[in-house]
C-alpha atoms as a PDB file:
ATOM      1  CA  UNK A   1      19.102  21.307 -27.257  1.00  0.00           C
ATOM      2  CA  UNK A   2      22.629  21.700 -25.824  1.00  0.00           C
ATOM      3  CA  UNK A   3      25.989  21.317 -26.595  1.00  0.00           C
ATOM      4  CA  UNK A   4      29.530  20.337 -25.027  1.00  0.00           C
ATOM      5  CA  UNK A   5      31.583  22.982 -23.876  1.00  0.00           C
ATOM      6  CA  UNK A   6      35.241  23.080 -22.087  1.00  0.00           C
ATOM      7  CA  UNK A   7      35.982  24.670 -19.079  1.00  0.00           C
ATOM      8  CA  UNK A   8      39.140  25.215 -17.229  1.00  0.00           C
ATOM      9  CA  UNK A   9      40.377  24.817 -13.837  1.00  0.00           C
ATOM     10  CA  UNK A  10      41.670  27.840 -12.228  1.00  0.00           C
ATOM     11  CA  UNK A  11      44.608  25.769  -9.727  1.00  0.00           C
ATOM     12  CA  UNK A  12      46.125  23.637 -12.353  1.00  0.00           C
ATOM     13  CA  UNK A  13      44.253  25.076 -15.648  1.00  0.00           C
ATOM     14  CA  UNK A  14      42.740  21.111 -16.532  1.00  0.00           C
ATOM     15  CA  UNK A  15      40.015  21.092 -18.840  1.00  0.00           C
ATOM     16  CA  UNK A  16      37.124  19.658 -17.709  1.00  0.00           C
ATOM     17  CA  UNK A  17      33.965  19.119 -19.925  1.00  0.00           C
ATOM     18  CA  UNK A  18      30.585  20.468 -19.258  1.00  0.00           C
ATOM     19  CA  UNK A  19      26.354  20.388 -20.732  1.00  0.00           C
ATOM     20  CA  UNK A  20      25.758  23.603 -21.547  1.00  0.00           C
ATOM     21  CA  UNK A  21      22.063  24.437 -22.069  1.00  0.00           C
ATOM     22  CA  UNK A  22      20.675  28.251 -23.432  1.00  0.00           C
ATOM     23  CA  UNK A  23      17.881  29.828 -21.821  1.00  0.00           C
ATOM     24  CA  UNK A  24      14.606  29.364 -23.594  1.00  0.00           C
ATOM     25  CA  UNK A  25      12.560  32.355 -22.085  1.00  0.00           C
ATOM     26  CA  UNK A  26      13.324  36.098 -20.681  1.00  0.00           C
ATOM     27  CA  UNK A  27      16.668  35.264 -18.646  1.00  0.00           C
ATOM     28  CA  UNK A  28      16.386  34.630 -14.993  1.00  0.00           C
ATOM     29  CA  UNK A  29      20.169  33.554 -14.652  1.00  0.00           C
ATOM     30  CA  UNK A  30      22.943  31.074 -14.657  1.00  0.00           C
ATOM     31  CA  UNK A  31      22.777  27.599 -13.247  1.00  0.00           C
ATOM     32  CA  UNK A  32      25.344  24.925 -12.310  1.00  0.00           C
ATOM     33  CA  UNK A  33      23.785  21.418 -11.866  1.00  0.00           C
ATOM     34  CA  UNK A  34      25.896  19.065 -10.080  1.00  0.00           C
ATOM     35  CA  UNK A  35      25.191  15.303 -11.144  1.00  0.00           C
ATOM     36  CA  UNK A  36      24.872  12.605  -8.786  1.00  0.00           C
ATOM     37  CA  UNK A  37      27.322   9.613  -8.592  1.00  0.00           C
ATOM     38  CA  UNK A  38      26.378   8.519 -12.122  1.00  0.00           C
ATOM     39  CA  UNK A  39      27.936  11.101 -13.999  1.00  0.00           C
ATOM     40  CA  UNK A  40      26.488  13.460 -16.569  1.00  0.00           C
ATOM     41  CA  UNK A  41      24.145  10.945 -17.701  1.00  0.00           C
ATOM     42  CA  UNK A  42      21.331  11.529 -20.200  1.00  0.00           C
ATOM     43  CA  UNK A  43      18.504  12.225 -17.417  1.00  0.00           C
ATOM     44  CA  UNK A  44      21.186  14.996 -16.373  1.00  0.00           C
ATOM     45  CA  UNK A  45      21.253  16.496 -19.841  1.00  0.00           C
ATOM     46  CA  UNK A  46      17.278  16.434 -19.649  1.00  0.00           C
ATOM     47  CA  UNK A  47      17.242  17.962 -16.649  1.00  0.00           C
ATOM     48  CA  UNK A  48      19.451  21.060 -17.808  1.00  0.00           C
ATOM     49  CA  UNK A  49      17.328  21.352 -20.763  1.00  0.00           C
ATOM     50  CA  UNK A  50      14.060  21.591 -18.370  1.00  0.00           C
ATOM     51  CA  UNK A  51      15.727  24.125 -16.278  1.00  0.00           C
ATOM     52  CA  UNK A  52      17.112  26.401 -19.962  1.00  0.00           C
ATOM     53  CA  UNK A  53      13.317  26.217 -20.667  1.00  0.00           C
ATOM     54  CA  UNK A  54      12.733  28.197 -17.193  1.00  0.00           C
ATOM     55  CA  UNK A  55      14.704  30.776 -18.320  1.00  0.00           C
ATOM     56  CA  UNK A  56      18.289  29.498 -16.963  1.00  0.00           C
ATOM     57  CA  UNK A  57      21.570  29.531 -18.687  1.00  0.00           C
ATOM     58  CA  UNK A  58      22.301  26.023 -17.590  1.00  0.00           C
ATOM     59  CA  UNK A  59      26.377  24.311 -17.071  1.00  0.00           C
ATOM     60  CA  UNK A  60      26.680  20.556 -15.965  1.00  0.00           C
ATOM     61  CA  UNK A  61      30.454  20.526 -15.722  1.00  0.00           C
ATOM     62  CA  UNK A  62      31.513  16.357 -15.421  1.00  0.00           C
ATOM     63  CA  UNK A  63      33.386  16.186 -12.147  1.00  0.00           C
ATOM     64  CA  UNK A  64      35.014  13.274 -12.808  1.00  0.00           C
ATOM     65  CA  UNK A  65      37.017  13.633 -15.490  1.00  0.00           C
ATOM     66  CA  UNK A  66      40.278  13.538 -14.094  1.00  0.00           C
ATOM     67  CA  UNK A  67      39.722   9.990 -13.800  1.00  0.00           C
ATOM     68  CA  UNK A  68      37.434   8.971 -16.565  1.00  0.00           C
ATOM     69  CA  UNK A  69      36.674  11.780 -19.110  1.00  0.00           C
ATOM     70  CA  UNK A  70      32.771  11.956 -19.885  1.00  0.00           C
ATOM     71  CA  UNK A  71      31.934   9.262 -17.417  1.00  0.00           C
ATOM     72  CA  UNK A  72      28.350   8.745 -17.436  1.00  0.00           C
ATOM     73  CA  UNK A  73      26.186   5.398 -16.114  1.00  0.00           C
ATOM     74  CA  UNK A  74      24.209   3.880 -18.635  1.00  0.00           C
ATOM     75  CA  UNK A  75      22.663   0.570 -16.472  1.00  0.00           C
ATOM     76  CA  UNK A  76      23.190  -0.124 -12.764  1.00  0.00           C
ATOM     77  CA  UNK A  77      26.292  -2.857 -11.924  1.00  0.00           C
ATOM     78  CA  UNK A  78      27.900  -3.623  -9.323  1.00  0.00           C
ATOM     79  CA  UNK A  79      31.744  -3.380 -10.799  1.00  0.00           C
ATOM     80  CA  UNK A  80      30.576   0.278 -12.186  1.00  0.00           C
ATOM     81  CA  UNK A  81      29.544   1.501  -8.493  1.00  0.00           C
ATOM     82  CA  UNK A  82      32.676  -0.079  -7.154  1.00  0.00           C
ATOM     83  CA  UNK A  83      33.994   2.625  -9.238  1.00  0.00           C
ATOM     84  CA  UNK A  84      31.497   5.581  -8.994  1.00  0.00           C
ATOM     85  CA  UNK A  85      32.020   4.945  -5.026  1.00  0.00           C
ATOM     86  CA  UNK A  86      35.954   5.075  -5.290  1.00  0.00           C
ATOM     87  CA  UNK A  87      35.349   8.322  -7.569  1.00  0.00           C
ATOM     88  CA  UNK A  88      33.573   9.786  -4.913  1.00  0.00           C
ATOM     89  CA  UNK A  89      36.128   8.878  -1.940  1.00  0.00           C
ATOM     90  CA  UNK A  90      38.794  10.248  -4.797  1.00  0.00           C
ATOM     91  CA  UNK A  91      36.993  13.883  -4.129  1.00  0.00           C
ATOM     92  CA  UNK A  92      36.287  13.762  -0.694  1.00  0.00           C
ATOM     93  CA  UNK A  93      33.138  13.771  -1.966  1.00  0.00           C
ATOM     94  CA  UNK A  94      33.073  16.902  -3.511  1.00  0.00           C
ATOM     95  CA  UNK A  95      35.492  18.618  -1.427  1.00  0.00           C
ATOM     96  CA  UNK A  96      38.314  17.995  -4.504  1.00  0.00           C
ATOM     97  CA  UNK A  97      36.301  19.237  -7.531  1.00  0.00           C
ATOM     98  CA  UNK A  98      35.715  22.526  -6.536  1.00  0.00           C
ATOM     99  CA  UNK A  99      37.405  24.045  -8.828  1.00  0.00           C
ATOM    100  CA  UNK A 100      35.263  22.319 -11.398  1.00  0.00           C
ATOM    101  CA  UNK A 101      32.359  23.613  -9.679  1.00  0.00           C
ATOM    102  CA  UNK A 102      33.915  27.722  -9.094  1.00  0.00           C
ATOM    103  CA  UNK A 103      35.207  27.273 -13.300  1.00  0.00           C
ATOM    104  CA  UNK A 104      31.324  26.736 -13.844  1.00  0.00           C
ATOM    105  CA  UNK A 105      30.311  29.592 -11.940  1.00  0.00           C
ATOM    106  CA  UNK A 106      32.785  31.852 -13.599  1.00  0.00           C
ATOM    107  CA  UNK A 107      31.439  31.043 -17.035  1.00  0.00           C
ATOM    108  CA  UNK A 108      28.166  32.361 -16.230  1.00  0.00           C
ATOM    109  CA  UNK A 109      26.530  35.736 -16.034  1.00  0.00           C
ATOM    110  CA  UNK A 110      25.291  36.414 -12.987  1.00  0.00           C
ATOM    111  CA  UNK A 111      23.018  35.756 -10.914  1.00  0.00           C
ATOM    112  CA  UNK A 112      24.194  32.080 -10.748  1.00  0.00           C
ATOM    113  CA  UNK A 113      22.701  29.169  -8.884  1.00  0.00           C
ATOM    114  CA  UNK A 114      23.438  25.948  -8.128  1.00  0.00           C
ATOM    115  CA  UNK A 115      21.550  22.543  -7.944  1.00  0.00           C
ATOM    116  CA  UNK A 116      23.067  19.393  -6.983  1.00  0.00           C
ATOM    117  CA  UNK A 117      21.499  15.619  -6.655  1.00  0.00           C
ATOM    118  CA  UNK A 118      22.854  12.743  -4.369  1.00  0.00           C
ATOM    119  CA  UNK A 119      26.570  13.405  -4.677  1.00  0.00           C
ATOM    120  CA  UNK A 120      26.280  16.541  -6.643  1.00  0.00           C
ATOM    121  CA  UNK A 121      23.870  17.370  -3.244  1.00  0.00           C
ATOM    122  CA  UNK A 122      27.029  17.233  -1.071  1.00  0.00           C
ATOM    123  CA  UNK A 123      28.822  19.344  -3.612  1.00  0.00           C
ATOM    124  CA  UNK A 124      26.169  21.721  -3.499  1.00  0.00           C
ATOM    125  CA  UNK A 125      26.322  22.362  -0.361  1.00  0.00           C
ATOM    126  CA  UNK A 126      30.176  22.363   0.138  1.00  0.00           C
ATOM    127  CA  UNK A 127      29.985  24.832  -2.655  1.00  0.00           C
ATOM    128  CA  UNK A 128      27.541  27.283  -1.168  1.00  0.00           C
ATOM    129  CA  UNK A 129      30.438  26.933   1.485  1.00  0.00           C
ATOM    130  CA  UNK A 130      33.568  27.679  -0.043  1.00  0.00           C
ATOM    131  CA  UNK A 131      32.463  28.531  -3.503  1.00  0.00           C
ATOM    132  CA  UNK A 132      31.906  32.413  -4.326  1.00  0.00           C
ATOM    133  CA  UNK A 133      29.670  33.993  -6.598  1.00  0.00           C
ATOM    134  CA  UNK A 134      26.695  31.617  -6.159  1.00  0.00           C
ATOM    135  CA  UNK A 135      22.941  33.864  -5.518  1.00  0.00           C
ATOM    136  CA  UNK A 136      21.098  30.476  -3.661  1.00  0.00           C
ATOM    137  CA  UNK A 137      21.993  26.853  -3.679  1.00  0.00           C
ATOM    138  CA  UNK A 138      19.395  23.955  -3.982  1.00  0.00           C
ATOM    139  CA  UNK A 139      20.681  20.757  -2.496  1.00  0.00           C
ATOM    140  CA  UNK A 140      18.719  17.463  -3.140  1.00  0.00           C
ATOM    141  CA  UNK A 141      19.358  14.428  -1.010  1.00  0.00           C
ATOM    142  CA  UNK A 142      23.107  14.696  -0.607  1.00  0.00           C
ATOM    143  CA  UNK A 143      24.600  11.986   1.337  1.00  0.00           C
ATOM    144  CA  UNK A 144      27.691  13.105   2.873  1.00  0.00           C
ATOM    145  CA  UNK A 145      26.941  16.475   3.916  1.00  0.00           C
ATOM    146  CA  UNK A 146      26.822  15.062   7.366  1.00  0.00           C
ATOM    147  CA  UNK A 147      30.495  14.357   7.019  1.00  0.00           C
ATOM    148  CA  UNK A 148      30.948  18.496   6.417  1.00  0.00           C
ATOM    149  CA  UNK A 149      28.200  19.639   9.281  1.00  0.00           C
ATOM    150  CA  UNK A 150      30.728  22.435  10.182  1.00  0.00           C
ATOM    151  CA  UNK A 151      30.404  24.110   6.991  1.00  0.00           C
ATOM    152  CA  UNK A 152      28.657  27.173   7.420  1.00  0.00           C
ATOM    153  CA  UNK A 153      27.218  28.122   4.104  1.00  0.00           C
ATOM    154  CA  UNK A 154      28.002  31.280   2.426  1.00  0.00           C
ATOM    155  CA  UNK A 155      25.280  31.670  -0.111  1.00  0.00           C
ATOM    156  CA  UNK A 156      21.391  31.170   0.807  1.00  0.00           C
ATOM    157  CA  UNK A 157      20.514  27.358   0.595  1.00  0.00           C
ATOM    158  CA  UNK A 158      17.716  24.524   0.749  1.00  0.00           C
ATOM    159  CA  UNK A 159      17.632  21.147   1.351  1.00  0.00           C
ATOM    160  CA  UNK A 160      15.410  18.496   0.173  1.00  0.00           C
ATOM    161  CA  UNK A 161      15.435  15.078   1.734  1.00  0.00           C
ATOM    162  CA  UNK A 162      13.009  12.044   1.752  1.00  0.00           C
ATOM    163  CA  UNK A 163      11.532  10.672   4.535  1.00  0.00           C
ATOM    164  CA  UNK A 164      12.089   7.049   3.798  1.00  0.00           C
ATOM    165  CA  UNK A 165      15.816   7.870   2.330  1.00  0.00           C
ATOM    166  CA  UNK A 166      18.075   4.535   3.365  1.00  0.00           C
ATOM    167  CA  UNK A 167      21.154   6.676   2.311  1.00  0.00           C
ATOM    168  CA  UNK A 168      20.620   9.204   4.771  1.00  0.00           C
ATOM    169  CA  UNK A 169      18.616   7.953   8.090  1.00  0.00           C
ATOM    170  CA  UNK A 170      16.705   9.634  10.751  1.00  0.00           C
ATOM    171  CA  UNK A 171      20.042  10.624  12.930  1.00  0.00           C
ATOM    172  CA  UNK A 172      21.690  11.939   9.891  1.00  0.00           C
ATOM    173  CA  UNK A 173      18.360  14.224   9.069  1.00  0.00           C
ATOM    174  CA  UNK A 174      18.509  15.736  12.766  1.00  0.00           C
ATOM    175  CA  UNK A 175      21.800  16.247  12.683  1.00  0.00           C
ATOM    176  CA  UNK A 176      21.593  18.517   9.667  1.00  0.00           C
ATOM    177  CA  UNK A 177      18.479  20.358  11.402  1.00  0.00           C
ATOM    178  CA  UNK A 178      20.458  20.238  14.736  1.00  0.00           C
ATOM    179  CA  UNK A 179      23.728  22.088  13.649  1.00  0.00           C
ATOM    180  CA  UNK A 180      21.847  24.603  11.438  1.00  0.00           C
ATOM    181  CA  UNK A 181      18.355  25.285  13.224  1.00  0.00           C
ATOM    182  CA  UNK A 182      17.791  28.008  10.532  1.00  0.00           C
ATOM    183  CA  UNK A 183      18.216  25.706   7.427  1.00  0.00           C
ATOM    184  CA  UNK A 184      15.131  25.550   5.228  1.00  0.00           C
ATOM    185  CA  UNK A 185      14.777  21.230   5.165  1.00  0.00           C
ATOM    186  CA  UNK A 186      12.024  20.260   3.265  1.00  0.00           C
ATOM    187  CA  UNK A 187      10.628  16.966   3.662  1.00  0.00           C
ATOM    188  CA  UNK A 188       8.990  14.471   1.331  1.00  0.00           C
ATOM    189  CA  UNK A 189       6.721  11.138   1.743  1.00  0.00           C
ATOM    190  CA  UNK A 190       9.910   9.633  -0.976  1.00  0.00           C
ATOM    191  CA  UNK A 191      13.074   7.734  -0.623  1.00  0.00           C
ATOM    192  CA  UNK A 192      16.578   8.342  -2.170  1.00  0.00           C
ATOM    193  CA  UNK A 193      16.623   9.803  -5.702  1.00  0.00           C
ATOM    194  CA  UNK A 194      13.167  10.862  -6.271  1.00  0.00           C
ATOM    195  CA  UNK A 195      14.217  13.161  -9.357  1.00  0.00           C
ATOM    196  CA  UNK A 196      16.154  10.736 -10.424  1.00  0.00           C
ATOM    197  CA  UNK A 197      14.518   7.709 -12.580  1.00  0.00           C
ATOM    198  CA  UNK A 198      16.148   5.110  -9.974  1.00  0.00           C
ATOM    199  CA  UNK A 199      13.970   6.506  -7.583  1.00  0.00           C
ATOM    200  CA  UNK A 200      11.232   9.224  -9.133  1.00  0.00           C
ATOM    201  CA  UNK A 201       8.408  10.400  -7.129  1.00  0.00           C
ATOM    202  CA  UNK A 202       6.089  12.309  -9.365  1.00  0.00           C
ATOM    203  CA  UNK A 203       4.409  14.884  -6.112  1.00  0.00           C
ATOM    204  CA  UNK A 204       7.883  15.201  -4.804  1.00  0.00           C
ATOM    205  CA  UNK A 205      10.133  16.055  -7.281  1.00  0.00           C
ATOM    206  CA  UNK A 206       7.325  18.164  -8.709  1.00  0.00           C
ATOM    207  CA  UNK A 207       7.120  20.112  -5.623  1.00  0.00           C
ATOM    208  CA  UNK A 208      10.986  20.111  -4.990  1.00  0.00           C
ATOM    209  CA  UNK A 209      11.251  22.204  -8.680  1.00  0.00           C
ATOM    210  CA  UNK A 210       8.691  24.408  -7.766  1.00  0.00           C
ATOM    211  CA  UNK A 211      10.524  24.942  -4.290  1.00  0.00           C
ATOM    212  CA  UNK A 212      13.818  25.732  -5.789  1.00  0.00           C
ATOM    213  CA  UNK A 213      12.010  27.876  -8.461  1.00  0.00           C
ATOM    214  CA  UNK A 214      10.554  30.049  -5.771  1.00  0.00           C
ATOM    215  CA  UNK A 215      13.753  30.131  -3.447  1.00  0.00           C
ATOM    216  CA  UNK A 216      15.756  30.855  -6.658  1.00  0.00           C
ATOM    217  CA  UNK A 217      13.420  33.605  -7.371  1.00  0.00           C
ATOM    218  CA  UNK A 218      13.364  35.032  -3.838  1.00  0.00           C
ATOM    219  CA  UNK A 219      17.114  35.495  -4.090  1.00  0.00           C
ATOM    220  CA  UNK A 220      17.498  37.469  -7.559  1.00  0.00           C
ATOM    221  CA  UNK A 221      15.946  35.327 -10.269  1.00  0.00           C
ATOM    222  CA  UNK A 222      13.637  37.349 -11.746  1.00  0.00           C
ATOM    223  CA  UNK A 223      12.677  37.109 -15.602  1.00  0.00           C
ATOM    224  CA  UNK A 224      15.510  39.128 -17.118  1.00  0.00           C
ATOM    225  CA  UNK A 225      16.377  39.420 -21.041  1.00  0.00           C
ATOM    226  CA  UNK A 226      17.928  36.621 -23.350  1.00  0.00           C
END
């Protein structure tokens, strides 16, 4: 359903590629999903393609292709998330690719989203942060945004987190909650990655979509035209 599109930096004008995915319905408005430590992989591309069938003009831009151009995990192994890791300590864990992230944001019409899983969760919420022109940010299960507590977000944003979630333990949930009483946290009876197939909880990353949906929608995305 979609196609591979260029985008460039505005800092050093590097060309990063992106999924690009058209809106299948009346319009609602532009979204940037940010992948997780595995690259634009396939289940990424699915994803977008879900979300274009909600009405979303959908960009995946690949964050890591200043290192490895249209990286994207096929199998777990260990040597490969020796790599993803080092990617990920590369970008300060999102704090680096920003650019990537605002060049998505420009290419869209607005109102424009954002969505980000795992890693792309940290980069979600650093972007709500530092980005500008984002409407609402979804963040799903982003492990390092206790490293970047002291963000204050600019743009309207949710978390989603699982209960049982190794990657990001009790403390680290209460310290989210703690710094930012007034964050919506939603909690669900799931571990790491339940959108993701490593991990996928049917009732919880159902309910996380129709979250986001409705948060989205509260915050400008209405049914628009194509």
């Amino acid at each position: 359903m979609g196609e591979t599109i260029r985008l460039a930096s505005g800092e050093d004008g590097f060309e990063y590629d992106a999924y690009r995915a058209a809106p299948q319905e009346a319009r609602r408005g532009g979204l940037v999903v940010l992948h997780a430590i595995w690259g634009v992989t396939p289940h990424l591309r699915e994803l977008a393609d879900e979300w274009a069938e909600q009405g979303y003009e959908v960009i995946v831009p690949s964050l890591f292709d200043r290192f490895q151009r249209g990286f994207a995990a096929k199998d777990f192994d260990a040597d490969l998330m020796d790599r993803q890791m080092e990617f990920g300590k590369r970008t300060a864990w999102g704090a680096d690719v920003l650019d990537a992230v605002q060049a998505a944001i420009d290419a869209l019409q607005p109102p424009v989203y954002a969505m980000g899983f795992c890693y792309g969760g940290t980069v979600a919420w650093l972007a709500a942060s530092r980005c500008t022109g984002l409407s609402a940010v979804s963040s799903f299960y982003g492990g390092q945004i206790v490293e970047y507590l002291a963000e204050q977000p600019k743009a309207p944003i949710i978390l989603h987190l699982g209960k049982t979630d190794e990657l990001i333990p009790p403390k680290d949930q209460d310290a989210i909650r703690s710094h930012h009483p007034d964050l919506q946290v939603c909690m669900y009876d799931a571990g790491h990655a339940f959108v993701a197939p490593t991990g996928y909880h049917e009732d919880s990353a159902r309910l996380s979509k129709l979250r986001t949906l409705a948060f989205f929608a509260r915050n400008g995305g209405g049914r628009g035209e194509v």
